[in-house]
N, C-alpha and C. Protein backbone atom coordinates (compact mmCIF):
# COMPACT_ATOMS: atom_id res chain seq x y z
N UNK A 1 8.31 14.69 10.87
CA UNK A 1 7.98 14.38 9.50
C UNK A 1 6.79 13.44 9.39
N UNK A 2 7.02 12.60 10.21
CA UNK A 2 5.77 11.49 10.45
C UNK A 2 4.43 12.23 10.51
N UNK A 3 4.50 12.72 11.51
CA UNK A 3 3.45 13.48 12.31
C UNK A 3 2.60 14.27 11.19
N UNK A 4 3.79 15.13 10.32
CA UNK A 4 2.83 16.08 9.40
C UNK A 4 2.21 15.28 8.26
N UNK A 5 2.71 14.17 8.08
CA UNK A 5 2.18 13.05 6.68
C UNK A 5 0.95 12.97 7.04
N UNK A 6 0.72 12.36 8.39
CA UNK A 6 -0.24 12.15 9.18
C UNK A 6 -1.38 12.97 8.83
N UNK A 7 -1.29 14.10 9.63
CA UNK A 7 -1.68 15.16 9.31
C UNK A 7 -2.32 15.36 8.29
N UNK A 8 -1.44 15.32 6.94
CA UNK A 8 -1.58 15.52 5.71
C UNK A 8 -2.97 14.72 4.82
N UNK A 9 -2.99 13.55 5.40
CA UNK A 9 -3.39 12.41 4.90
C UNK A 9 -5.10 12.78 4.32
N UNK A 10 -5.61 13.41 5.41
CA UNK A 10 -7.53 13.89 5.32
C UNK A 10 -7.06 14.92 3.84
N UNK A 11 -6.17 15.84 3.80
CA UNK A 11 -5.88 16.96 2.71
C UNK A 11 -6.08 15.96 1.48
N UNK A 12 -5.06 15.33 1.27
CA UNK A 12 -4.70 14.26 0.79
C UNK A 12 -6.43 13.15 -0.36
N UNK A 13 -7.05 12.77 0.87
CA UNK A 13 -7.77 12.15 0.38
C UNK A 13 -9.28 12.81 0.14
N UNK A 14 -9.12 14.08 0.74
CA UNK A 14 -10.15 15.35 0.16
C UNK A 14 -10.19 15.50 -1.05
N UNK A 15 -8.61 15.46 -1.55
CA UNK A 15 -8.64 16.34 -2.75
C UNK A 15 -8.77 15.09 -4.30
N UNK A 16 -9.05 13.62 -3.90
CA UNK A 16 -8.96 12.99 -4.82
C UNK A 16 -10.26 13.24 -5.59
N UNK A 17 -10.29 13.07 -6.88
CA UNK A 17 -11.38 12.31 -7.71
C UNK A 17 -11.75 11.10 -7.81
N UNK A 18 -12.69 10.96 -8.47
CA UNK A 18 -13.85 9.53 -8.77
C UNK A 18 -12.74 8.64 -9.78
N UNK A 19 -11.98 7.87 -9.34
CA UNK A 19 -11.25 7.40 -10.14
C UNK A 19 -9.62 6.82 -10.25
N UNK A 20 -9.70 7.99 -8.54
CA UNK A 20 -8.16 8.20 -7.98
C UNK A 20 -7.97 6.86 -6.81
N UNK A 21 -7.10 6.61 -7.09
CA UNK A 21 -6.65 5.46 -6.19
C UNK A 21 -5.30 5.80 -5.30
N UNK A 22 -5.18 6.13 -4.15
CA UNK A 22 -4.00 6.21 -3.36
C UNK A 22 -3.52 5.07 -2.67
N UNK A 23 -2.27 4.93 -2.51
CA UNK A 23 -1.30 3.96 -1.99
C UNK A 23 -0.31 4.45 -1.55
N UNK A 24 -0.32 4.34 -0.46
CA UNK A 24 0.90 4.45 0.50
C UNK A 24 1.75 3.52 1.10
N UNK A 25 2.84 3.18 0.83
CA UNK A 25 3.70 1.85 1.60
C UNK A 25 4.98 2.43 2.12
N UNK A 26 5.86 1.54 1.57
CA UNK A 26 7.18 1.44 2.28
C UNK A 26 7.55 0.28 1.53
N UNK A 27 9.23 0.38 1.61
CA UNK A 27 9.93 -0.59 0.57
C UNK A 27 10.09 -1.55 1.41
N UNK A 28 10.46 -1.52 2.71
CA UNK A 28 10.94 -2.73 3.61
C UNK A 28 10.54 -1.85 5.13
N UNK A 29 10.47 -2.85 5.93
CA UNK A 29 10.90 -2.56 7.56
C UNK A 29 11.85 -2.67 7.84
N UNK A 30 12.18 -2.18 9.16
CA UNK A 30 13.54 -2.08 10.01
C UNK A 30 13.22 -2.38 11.58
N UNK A 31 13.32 -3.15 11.75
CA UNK A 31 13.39 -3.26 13.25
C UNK A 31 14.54 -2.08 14.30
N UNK A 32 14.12 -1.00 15.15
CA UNK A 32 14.64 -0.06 15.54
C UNK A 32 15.52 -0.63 16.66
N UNK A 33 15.15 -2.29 16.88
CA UNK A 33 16.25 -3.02 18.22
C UNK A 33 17.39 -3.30 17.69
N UNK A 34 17.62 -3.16 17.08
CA UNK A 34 18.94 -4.13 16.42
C UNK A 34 19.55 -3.14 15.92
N UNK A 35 21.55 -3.42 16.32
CA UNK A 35 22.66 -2.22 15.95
C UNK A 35 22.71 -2.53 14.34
N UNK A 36 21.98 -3.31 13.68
CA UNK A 36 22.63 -3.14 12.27
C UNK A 36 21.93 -2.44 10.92
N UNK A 37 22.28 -1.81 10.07
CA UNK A 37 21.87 -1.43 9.43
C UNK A 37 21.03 -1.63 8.54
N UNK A 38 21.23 -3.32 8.52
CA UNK A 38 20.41 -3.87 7.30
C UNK A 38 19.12 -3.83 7.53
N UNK A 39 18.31 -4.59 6.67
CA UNK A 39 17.03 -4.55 6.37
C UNK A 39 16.60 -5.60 7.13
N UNK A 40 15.66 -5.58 7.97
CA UNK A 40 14.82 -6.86 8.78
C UNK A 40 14.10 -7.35 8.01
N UNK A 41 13.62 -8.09 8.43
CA UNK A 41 12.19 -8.73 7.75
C UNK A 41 10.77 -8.08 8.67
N UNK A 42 10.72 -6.93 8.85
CA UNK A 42 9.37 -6.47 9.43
C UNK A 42 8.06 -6.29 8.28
N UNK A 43 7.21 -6.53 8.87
CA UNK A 43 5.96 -6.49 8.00
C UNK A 43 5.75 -4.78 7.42
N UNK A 44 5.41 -4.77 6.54
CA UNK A 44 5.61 -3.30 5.98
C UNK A 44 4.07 -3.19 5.86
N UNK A 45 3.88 -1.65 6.29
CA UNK A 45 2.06 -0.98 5.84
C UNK A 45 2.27 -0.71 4.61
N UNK A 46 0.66 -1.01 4.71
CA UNK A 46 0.26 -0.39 3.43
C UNK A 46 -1.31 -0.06 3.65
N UNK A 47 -1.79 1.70 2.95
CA UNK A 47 -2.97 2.37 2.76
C UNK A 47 -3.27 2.58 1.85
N UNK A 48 -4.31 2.29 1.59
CA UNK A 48 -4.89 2.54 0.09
C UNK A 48 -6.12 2.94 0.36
N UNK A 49 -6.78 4.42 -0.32
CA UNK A 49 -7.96 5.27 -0.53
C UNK A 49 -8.16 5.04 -1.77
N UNK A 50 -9.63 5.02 -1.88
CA UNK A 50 -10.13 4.85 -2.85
C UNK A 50 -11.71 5.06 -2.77
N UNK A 51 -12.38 5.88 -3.20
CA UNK A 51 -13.48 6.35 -2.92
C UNK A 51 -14.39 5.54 -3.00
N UNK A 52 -14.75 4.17 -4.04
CA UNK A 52 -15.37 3.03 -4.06
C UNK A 52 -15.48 1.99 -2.56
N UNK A 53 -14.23 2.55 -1.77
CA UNK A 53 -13.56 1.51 -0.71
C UNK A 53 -14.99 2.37 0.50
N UNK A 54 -15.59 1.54 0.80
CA UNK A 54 -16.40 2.31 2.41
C UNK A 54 -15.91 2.36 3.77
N UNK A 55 -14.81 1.38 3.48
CA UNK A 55 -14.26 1.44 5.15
C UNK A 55 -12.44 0.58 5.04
N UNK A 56 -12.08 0.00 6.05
CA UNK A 56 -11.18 -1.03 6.38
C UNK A 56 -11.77 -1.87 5.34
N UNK A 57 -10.34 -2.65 4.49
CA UNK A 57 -10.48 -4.10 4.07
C UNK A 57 -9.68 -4.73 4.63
N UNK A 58 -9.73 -5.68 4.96
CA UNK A 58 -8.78 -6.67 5.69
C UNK A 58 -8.47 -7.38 4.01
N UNK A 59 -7.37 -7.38 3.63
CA UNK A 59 -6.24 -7.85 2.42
C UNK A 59 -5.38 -9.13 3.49
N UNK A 60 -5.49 -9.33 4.39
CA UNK A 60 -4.84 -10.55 5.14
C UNK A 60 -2.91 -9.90 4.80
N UNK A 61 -2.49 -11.13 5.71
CA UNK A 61 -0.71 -11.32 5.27
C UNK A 61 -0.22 -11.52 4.48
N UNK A 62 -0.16 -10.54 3.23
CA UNK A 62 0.70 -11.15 1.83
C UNK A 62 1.98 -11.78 2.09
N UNK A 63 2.58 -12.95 0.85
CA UNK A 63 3.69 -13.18 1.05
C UNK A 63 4.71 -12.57 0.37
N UNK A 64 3.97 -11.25 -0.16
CA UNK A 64 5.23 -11.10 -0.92
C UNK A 64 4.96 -9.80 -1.14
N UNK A 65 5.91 -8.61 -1.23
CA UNK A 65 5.70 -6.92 -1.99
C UNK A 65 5.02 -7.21 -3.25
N UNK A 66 6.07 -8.25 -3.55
CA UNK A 66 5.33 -8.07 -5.22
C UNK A 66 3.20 -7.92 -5.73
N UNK A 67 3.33 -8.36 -4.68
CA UNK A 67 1.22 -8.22 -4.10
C UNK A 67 0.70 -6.75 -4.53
N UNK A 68 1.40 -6.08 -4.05
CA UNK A 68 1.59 -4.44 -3.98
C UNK A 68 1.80 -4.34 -6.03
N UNK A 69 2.86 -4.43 -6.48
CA UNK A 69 3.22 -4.11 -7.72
C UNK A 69 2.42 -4.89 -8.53
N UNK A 70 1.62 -5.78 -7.98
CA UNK A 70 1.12 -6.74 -9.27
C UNK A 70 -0.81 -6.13 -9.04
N UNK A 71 -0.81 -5.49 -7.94
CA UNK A 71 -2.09 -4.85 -7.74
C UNK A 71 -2.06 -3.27 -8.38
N UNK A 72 -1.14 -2.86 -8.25
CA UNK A 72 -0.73 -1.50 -9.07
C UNK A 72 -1.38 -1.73 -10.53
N UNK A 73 -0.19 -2.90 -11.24
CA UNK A 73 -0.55 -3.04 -12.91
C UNK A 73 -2.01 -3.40 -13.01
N UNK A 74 -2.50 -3.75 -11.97
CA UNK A 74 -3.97 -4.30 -12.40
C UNK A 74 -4.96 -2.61 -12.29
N UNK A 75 -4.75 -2.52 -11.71
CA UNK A 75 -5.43 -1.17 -11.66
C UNK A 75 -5.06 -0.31 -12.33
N UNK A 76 -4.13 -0.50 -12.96
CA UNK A 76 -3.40 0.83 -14.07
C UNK A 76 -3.83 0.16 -15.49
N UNK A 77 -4.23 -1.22 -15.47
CA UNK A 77 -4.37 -1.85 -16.67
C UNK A 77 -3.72 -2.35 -17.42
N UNK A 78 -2.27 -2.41 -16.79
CA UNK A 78 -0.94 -2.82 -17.36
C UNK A 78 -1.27 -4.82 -17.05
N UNK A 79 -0.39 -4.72 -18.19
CA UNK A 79 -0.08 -5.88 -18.64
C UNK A 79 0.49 -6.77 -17.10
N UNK A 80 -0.26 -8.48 -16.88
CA UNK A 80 0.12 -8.73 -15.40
C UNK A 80 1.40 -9.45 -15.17
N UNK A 81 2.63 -8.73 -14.49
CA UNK A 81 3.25 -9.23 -13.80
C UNK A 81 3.75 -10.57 -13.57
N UNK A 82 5.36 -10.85 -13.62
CA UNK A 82 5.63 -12.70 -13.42
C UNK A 82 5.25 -12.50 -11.95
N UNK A 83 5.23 -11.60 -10.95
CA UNK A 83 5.53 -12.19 -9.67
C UNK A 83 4.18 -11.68 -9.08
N UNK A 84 3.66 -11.76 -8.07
CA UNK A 84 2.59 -11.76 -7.06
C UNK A 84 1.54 -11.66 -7.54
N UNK A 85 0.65 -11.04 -6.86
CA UNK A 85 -0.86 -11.89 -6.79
C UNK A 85 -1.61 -10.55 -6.92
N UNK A 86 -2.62 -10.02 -7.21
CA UNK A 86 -3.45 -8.59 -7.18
C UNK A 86 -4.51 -8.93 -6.46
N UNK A 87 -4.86 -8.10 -5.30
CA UNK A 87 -5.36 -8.11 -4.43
C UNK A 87 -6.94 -7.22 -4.65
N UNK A 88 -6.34 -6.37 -5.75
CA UNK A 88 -7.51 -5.55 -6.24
C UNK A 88 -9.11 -5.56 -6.14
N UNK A 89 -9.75 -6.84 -6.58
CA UNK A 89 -10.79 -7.47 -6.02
C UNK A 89 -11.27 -7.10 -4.81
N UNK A 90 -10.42 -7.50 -4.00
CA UNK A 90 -10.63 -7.03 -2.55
C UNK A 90 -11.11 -5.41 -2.47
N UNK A 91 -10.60 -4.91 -3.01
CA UNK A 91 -10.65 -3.57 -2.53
C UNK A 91 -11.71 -2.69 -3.14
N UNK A 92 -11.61 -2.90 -4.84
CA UNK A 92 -13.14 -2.42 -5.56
C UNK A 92 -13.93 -3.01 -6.61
């Protein structure tokens, strides 16, 4: 499944327009050492395309997901968020 996302990803960012912003994450990590089910504290990815973007941005170690959701509303134009920080700047 991995593999074909992968895969997928050039399709993916071929087919955007002047305007389109992609984001890819994950809700949490899991550490694959440990017998328990719960949720670790692993650092979670995140990709974002964006045709303005020319390469890698280094966005540093957020402290928080909410970074992610409060960079969303900014770019959607929504009204900002009690929690995190928008990173947006960075990116275009």
């Amino acid at each position: 499944g991995l593999e074909d996302f992968d895969r997928f990803i050039p399709t993916l960012k071929d087919n955007t327009v002047d305007g389109d912003i992609v984001i890819i994450t994950a809700d949490h990590g899991n550490d694959p050492t440990t017998i328990s089910t719960d949720h670790t504290r692993e650092y979670v990815p995140i990709m974002i395309w964006h045709r303005q973007i020319g390469g890698s941005v280094e966005i540093g170690l957020r402290h928080t997901m909410a970074d992610i959701g409060q960079t969303v509303a900014d770019v959607l134009g929504v009204e900002k968020t009690p929690d995190g920080n928008s990173f947006k700047e960075m990116l275009i």
